[in-house]
C-alpha atoms as a PDB file:
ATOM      1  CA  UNK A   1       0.000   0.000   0.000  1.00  0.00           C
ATOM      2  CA  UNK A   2       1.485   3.519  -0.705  1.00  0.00           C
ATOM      3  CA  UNK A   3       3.007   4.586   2.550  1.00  0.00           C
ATOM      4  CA  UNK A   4       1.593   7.667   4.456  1.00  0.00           C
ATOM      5  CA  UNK A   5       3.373   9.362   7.022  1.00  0.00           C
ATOM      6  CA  UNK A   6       2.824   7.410   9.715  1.00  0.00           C
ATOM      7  CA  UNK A   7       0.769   4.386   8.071  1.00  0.00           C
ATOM      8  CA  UNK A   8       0.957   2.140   4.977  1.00  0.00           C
ATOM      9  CA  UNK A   9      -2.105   2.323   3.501  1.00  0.00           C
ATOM     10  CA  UNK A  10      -1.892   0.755  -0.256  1.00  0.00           C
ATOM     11  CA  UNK A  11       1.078  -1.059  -2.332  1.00  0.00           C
ATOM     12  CA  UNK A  12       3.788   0.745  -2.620  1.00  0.00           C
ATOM     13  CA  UNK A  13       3.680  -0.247  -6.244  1.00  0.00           C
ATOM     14  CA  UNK A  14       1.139  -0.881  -8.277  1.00  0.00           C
ATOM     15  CA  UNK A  15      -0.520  -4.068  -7.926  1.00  0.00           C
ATOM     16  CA  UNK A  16       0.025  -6.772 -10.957  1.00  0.00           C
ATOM     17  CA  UNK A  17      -1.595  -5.210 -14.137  1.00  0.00           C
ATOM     18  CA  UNK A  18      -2.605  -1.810 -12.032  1.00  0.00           C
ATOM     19  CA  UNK A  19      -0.051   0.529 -14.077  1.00  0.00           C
ATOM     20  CA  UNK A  20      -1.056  -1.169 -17.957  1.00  0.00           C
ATOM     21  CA  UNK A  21      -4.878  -0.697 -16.558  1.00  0.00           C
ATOM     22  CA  UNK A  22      -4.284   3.358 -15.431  1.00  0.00           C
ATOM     23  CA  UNK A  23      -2.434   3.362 -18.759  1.00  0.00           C
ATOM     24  CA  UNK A  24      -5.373   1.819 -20.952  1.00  0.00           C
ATOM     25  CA  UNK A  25      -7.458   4.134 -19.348  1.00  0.00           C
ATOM     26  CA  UNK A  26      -5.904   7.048 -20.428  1.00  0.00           C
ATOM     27  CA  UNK A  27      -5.481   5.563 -24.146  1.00  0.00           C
ATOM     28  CA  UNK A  28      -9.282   5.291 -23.603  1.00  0.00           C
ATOM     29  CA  UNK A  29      -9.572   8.783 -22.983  1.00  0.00           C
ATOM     30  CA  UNK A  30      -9.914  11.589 -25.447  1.00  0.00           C
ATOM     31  CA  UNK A  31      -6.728  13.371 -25.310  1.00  0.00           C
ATOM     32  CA  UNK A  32      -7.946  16.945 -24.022  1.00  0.00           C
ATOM     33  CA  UNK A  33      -8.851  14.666 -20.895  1.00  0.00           C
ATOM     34  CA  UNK A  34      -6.925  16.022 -17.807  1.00  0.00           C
ATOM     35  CA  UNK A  35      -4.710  13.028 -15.820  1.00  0.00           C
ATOM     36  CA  UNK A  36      -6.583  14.376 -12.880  1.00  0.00           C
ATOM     37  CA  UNK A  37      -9.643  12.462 -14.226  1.00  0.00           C
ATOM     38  CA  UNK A  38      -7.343   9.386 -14.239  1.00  0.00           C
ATOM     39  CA  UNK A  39      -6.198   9.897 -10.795  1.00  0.00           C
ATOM     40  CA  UNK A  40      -9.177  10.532  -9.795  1.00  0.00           C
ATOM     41  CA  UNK A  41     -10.814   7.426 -10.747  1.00  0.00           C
ATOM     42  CA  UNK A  42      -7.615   5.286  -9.522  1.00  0.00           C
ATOM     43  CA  UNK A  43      -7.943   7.411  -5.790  1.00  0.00           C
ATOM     44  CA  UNK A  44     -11.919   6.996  -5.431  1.00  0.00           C
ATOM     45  CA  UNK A  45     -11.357   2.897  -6.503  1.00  0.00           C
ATOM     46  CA  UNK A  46      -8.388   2.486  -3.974  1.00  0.00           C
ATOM     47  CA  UNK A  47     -10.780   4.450  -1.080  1.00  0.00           C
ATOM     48  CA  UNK A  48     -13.900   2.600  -1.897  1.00  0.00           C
ATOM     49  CA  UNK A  49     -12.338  -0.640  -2.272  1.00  0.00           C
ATOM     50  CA  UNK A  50     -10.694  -0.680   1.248  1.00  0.00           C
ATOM     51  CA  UNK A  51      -7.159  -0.376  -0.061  1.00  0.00           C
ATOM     52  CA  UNK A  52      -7.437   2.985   2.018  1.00  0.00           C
ATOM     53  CA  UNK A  53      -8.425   2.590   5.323  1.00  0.00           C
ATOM     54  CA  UNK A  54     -10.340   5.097   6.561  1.00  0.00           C
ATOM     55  CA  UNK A  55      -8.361   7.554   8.602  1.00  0.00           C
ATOM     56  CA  UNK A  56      -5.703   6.328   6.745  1.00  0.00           C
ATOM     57  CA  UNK A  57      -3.696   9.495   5.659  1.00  0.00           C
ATOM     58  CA  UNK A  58      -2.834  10.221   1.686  1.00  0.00           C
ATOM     59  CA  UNK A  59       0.437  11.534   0.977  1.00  0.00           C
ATOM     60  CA  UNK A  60       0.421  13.827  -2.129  1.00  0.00           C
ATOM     61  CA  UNK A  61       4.032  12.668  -2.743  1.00  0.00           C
ATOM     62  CA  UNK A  62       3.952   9.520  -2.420  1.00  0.00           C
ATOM     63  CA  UNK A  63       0.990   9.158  -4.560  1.00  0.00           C
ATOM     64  CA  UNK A  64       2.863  11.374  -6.987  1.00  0.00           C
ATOM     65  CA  UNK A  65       5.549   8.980  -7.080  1.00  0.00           C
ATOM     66  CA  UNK A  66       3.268   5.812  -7.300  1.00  0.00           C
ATOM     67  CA  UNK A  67       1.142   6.776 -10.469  1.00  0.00           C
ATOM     68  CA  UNK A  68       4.369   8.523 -12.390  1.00  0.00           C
ATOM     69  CA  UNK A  69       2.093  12.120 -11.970  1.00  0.00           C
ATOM     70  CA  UNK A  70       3.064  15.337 -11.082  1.00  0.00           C
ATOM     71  CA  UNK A  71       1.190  16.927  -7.726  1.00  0.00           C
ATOM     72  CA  UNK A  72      -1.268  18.688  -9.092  1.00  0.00           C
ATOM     73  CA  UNK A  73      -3.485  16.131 -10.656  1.00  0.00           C
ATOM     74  CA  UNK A  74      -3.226  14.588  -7.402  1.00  0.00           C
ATOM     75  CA  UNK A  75      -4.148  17.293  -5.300  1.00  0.00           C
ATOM     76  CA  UNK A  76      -7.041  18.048  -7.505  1.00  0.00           C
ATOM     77  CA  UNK A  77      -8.311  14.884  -7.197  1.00  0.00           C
ATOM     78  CA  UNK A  78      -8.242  15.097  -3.645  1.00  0.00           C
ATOM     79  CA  UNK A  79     -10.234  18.294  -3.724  1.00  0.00           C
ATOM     80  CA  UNK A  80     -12.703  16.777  -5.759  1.00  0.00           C
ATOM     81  CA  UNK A  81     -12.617  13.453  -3.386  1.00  0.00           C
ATOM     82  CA  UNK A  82     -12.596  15.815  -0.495  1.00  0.00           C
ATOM     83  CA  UNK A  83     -15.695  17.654  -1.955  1.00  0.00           C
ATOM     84  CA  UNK A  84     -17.656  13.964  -2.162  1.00  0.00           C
ATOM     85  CA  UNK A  85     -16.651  13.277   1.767  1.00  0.00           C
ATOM     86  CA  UNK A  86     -14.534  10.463   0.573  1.00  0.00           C
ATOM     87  CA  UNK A  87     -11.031  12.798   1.761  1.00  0.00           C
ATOM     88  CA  UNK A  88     -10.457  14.876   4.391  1.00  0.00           C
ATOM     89  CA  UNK A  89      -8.028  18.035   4.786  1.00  0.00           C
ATOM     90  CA  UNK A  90      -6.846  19.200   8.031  1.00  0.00           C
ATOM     91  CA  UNK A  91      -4.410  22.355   8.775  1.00  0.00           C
ATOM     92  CA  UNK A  92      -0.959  21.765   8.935  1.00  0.00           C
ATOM     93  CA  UNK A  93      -1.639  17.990   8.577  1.00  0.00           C
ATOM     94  CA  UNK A  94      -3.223  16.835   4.962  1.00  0.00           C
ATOM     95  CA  UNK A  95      -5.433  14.535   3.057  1.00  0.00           C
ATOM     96  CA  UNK A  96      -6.801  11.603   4.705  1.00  0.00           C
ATOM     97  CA  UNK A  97      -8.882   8.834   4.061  1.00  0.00           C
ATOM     98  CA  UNK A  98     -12.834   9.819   5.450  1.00  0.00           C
ATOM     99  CA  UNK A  99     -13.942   7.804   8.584  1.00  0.00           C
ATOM    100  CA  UNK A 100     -17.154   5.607   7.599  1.00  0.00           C
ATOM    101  CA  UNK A 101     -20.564   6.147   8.283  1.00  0.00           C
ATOM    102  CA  UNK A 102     -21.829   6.158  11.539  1.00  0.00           C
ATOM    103  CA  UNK A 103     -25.222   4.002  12.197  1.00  0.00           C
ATOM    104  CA  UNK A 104     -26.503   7.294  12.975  1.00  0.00           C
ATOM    105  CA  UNK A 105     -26.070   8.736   9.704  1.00  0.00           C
ATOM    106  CA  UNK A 106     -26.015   5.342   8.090  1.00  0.00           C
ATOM    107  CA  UNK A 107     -30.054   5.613   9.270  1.00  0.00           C
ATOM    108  CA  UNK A 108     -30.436   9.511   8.379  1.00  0.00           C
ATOM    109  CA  UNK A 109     -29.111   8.747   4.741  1.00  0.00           C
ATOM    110  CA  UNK A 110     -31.313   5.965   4.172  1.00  0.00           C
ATOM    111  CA  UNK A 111     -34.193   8.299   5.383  1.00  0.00           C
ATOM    112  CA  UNK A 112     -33.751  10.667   2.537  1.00  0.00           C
ATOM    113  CA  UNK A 113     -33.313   8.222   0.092  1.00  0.00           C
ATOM    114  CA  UNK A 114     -36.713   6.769   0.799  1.00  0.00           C
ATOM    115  CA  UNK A 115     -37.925  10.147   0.423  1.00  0.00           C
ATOM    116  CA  UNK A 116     -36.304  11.116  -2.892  1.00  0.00           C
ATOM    117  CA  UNK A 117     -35.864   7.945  -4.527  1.00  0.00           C
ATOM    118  CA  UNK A 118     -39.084   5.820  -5.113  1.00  0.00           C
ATOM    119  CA  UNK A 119     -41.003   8.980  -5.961  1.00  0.00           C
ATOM    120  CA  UNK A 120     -38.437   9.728  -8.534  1.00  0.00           C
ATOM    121  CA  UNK A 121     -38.575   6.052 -10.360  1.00  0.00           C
ATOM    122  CA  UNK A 122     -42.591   6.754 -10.355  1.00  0.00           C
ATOM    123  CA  UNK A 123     -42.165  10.198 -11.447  1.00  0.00           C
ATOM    124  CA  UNK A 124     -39.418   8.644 -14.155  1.00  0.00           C
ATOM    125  CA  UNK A 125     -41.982   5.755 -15.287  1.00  0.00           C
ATOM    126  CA  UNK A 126     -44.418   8.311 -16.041  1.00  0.00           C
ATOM    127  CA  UNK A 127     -42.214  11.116 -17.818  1.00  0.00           C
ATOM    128  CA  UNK A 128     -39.459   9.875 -19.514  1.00  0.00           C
ATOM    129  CA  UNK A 129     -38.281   9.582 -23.004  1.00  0.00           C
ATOM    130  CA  UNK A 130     -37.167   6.757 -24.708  1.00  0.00           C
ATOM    131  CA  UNK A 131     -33.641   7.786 -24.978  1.00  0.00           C
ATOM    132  CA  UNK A 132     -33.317   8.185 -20.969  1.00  0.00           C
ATOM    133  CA  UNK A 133     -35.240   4.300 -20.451  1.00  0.00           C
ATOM    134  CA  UNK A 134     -32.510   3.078 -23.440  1.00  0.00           C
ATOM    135  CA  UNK A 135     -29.750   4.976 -20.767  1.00  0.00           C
ATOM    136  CA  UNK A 136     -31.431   3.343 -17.666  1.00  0.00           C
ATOM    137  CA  UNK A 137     -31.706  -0.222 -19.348  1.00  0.00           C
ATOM    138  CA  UNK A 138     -27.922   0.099 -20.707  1.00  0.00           C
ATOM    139  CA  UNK A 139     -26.523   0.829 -17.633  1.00  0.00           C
ATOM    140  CA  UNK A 140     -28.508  -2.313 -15.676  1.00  0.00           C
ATOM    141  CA  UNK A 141     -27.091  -4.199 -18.456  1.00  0.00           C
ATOM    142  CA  UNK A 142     -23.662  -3.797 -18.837  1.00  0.00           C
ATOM    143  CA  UNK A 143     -23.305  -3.658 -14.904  1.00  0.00           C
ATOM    144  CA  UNK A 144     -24.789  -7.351 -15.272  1.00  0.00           C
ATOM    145  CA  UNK A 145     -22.511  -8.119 -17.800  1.00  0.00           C
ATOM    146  CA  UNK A 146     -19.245  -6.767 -16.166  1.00  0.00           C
ATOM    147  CA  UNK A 147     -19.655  -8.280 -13.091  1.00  0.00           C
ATOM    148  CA  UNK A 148     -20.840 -11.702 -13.908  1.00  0.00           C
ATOM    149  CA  UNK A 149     -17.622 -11.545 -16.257  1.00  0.00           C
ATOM    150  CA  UNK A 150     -15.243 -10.888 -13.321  1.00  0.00           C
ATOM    151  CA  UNK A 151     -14.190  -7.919 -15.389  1.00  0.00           C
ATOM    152  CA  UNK A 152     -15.449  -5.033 -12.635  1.00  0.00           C
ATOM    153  CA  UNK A 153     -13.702  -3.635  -9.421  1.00  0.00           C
ATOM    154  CA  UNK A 154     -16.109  -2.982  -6.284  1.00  0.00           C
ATOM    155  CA  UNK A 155     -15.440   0.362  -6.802  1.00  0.00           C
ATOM    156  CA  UNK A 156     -16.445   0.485 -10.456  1.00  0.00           C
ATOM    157  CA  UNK A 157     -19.617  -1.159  -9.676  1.00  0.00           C
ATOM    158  CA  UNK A 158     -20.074   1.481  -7.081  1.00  0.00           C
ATOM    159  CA  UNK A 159     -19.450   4.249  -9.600  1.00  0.00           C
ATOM    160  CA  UNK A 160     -22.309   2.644 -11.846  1.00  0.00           C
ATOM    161  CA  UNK A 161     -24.227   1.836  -9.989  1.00  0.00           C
ATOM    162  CA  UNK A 162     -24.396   5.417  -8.812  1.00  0.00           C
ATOM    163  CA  UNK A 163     -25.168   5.949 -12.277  1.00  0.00           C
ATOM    164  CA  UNK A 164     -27.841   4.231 -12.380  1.00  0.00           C
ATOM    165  CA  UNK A 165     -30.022   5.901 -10.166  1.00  0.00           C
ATOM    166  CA  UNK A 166     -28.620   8.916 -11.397  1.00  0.00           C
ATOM    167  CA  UNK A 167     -29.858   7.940 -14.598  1.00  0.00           C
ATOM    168  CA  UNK A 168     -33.445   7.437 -13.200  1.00  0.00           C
ATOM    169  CA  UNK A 169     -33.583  10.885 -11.140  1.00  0.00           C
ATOM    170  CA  UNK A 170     -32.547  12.338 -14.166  1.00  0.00           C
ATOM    171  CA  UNK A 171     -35.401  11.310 -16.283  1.00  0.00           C
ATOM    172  CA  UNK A 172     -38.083  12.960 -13.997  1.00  0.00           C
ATOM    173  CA  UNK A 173     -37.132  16.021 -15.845  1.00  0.00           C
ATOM    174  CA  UNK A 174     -36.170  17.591 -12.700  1.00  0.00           C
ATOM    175  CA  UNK A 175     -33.295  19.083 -11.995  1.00  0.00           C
ATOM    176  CA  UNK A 176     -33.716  19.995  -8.548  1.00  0.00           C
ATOM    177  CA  UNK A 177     -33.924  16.407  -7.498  1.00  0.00           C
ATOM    178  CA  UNK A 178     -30.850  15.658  -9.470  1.00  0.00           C
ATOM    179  CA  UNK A 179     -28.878  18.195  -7.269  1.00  0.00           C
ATOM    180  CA  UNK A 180     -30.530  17.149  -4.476  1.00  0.00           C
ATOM    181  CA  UNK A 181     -29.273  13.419  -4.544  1.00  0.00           C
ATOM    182  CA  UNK A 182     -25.703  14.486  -5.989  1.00  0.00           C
ATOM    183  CA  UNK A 183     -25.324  16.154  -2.487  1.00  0.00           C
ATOM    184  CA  UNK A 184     -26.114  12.932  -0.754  1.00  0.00           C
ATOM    185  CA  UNK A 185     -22.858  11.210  -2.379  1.00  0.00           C
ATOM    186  CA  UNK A 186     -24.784   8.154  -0.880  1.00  0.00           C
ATOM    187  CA  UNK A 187     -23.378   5.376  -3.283  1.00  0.00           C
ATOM    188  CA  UNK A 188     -19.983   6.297  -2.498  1.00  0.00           C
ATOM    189  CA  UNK A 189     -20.474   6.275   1.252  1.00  0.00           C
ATOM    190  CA  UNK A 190     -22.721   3.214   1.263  1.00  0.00           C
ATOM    191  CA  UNK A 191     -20.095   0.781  -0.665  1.00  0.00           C
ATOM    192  CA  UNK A 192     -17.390   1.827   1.902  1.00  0.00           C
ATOM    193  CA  UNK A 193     -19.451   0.101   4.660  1.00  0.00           C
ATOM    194  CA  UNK A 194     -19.517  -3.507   3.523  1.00  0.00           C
ATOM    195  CA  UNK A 195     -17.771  -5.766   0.907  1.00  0.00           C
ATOM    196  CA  UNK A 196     -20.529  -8.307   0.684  1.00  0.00           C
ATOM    197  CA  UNK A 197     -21.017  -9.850  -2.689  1.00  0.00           C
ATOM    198  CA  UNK A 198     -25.011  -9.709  -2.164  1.00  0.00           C
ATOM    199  CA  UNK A 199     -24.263  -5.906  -2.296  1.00  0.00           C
ATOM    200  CA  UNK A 200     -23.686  -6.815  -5.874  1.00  0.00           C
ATOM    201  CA  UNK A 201     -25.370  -9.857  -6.731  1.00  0.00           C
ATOM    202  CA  UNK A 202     -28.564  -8.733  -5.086  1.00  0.00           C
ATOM    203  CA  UNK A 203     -28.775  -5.455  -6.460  1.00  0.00           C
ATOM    204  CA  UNK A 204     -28.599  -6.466 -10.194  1.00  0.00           C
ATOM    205  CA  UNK A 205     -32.334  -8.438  -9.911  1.00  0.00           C
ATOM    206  CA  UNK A 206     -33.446  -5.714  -7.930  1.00  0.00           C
ATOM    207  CA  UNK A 207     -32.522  -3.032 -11.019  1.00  0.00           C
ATOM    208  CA  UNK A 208     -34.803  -4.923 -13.725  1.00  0.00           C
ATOM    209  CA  UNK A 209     -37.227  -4.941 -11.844  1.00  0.00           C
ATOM    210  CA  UNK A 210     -36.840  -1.257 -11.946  1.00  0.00           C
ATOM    211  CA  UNK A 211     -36.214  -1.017 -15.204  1.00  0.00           C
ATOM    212  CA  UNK A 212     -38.889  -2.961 -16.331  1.00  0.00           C
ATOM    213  CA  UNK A 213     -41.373  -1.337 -14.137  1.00  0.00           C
ATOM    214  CA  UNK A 214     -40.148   2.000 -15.828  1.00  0.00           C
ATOM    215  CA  UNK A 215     -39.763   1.217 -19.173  1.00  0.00           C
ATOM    216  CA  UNK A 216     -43.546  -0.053 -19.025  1.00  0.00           C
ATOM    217  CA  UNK A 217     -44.450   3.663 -17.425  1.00  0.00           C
ATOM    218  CA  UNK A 218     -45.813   1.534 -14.570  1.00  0.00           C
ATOM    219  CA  UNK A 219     -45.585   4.575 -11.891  1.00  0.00           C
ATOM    220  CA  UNK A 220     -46.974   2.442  -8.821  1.00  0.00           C
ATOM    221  CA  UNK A 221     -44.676  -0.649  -9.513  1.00  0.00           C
ATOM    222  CA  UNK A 222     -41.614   1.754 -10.421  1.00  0.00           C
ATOM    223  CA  UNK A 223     -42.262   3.498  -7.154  1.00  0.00           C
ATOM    224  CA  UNK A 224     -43.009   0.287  -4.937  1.00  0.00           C
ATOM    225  CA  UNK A 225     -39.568  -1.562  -7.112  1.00  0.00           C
ATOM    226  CA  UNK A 226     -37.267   1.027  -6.498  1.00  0.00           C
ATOM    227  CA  UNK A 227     -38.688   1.237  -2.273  1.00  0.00           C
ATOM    228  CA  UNK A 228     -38.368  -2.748  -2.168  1.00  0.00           C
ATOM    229  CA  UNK A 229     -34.975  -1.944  -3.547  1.00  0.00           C
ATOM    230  CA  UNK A 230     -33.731   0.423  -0.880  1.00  0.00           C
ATOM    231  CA  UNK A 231     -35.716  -1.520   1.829  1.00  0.00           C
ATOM    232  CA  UNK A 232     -33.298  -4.518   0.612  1.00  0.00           C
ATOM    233  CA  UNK A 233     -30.168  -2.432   0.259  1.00  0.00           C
ATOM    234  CA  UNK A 234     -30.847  -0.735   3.847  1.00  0.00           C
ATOM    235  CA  UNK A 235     -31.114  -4.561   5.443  1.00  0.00           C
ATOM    236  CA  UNK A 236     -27.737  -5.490   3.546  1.00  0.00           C
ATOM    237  CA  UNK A 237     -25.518  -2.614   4.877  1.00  0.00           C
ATOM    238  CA  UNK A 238     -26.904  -2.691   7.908  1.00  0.00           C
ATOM    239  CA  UNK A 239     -24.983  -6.132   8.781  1.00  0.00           C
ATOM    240  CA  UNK A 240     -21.961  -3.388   8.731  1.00  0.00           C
ATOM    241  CA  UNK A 241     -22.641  -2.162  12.238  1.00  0.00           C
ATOM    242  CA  UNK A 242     -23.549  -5.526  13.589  1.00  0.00           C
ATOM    243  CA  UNK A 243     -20.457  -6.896  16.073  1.00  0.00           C
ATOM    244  CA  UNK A 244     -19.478 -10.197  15.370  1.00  0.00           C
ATOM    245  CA  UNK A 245     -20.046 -12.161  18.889  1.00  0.00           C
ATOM    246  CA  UNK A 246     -17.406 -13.580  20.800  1.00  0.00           C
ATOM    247  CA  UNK A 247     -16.411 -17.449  20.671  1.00  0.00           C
ATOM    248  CA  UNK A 248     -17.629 -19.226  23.493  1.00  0.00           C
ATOM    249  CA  UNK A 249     -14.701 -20.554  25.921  1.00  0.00           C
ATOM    250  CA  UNK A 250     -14.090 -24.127  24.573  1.00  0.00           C
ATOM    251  CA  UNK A 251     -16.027 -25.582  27.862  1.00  0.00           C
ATOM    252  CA  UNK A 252     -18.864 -23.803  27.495  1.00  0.00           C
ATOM    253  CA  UNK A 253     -18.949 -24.387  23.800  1.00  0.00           C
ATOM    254  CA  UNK A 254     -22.661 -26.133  23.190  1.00  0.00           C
ATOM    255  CA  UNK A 255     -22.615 -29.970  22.045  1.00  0.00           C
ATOM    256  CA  UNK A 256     -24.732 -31.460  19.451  1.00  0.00           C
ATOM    257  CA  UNK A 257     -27.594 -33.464  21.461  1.00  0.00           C
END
């Protein structure tokens, strides 16, 4: 892991393949793309896929040194990562890694969503155009596809998954409720908590049923999929908080009768 100050909190190099996959990337890229973007992307995957810690502090120099950048695109990356509450930047001290959600605000977040969210997906059913369902549908799709194929990070399924109901908010036609959930930054948070393949699995069924529900400008069903979804989602993460119980002592250990 790339060393901090006082911590290590990712590889010091690359991991196998990491530096040809950053470097694909950027061949991927249109060339007026800044490396920030890059760096960007390769900072939010290593924070949401646990390589950082949270707490763990980010070295701009080190970092630097690790992707073969200069500073900048790495300190505007962690402006832009501080700006999601991924990174945090103390005087005199630096970037570090976020701490997690609390169950507190794990709670509170959820509460919003089930405000915004199912309303949205009905309000979507009933208003968008075919272009945005096409978007909606595409995105389901090729997250299905990626990750049955082994070919997708956590992080990236994060990021699309994000997407995804970004996609749907947008095609309420509403922009307020677009900015409204970008300030949540709830996807980003929410995959930090818990690296549970049933995050993933799970949540790909629960999508088409979305999508279909939408694409058939069923408001009630769109509404009552995408609530079923976040009632699921909530009762996933929520295994995140729980302590995992002590053994037993080996003579009080039960026996089969």
């Amino acid at each position: 892991m790339v060393c901090g100050y006082e911590f290590t909190i990712w590889p010091t190099t690359p991991p196998a393949g990491q530096e040809r996959q950053m470097s694909e990337r950027g061949a991927e890229r249109p060339e007026r793309t800044r490396m920030s973007d890059v760096v960007y992307e390769q900072l939010q995957t290593w924070l949401l896929d646990g390589a950082i810690q949270p707490g763990e502090r980010i070295r701009v120099d080190v970092v630097s040194r690790q992707l073969g950048v200069s500073q900048t695109p790495v300190r505007e990356s962690l402006n832009r990562l501080e700006a999601e509450d991924l990174v945090t930047k103390t005087h005199l001290i630096g970037y570090s890694a976020s701490p997690k959600l609390t169950p507190e605000r794990f709670e509170d977040l959820f509460e919003a969503r089930f405000l915004i969210e199912p309303y949205c997906a009905g309000l979507a059913a009933g208003r968008h155009q075919r272009v945005e369902v096409e978007q909606i549908a595409g995105i389901a799709a090729d997250l299905r596809v990626r990750y049955q194929a082994g070919t997708m990070s956590y992080g990236a399924f994060a990021r699309e998954d994000a997407e995804f109901h970004q996609a749907i908010i947008a095609a309420t036609g509403n922009s307020y409720f677009g900015e409204i959930f970008a300030k949540l930054h709830c996807h980003l948070q929410l995959f930090r908590l818990l690296r549970d393949s049933r995050v993933t699995e799970d949540a790909l069924e629960e999508h088409d049923l979305i999508v279909t529900a939408i694409r058939q400008r069923d408001t009630e069903a769109a509404d009552a999929a995408m609530h079923a979804h976040l009632t699921a989602s909530r009762s996933r993460l929520r295994s995140a908080f729980e302590s995992t119980p002590e053994p037993l002592p080996a003579e009080a250990t039960p026996t089969p009768s």
